[in-house]
Protein backbone atom coordinates (compact mmCIF):
# COMPACT_ATOMS: atom_id res chain seq x y z
CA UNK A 1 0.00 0.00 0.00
CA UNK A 2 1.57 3.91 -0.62
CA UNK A 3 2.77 5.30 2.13
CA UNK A 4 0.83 7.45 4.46
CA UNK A 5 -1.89 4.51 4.76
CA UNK A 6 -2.62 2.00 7.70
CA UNK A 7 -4.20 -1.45 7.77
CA UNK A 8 -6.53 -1.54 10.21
CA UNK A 9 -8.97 -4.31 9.39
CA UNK A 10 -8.39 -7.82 7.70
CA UNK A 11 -11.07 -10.66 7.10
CA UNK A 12 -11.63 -13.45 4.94
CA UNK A 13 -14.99 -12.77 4.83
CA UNK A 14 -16.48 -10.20 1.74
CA UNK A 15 -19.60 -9.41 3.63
CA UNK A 16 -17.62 -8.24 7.36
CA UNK A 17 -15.36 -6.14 4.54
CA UNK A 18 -18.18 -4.23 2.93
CA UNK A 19 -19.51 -3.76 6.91
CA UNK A 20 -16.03 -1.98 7.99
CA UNK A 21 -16.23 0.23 4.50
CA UNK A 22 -19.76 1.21 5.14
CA UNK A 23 -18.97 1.60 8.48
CA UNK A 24 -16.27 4.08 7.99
CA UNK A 25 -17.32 6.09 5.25
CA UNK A 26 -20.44 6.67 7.44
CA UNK A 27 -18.01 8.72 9.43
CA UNK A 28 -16.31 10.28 6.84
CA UNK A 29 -13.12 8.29 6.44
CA UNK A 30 -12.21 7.36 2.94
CA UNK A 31 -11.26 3.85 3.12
CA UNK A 32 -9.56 1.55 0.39
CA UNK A 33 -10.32 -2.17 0.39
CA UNK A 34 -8.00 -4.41 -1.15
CA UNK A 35 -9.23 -7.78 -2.46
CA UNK A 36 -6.89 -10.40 -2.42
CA UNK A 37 -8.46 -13.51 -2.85
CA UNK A 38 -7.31 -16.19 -5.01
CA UNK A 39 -9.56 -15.83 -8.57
CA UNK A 40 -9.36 -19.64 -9.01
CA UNK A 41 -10.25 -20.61 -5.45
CA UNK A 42 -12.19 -17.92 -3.74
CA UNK A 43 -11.68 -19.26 0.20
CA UNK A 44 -8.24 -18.59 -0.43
CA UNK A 45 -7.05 -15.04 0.70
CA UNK A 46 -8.61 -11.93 2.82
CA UNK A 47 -9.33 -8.52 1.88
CA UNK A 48 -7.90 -5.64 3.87
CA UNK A 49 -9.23 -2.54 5.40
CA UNK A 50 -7.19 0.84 4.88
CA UNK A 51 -7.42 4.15 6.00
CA UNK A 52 -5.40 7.20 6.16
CA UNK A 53 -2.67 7.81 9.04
CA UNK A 54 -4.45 10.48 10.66
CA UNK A 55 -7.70 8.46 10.49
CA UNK A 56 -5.93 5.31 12.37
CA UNK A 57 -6.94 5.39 16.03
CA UNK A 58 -10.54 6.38 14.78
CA UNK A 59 -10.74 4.03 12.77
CA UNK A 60 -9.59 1.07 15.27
CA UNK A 61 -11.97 1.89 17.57
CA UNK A 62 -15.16 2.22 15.26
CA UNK A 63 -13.73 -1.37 13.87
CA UNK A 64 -12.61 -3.19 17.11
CA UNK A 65 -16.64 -4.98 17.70
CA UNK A 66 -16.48 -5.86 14.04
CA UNK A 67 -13.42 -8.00 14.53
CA UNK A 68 -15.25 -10.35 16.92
């Protein structure tokens, strides 16, 4: 990822990934979700969650029930 952005959530699951980006962007943080599952076998890989530095710590915390 380019610098000045911070992973702060990582699932396997597609639906808990589009619940942290709707989540986020309901506060105003852009996010970028990265998919990196395997095209051939799709329970192979996660996505992940970023977020701007200065986002981070807000971020976390509007994430950390989601990660149950």
């Amino acid at each position: 990822m380019e610098k000045g952005w911070k992973e702060v959530f990582v699932t396997a699951h597609d639906y808990k990934a589009e619940m942290a980006r709707e989540i986020l962007e309901n506060e105003g943080i852009q996010v970028v979700v990265m998919n990196q599952h395997d095209s051939a076998i799709q329970s192979i890989g996660n996505f992940y969650i970023y977020v701007a530095e200065k986002d981070e710590t807000q971020a976390t915390e509007l994430l950390k029930n989601l990660k149950l």
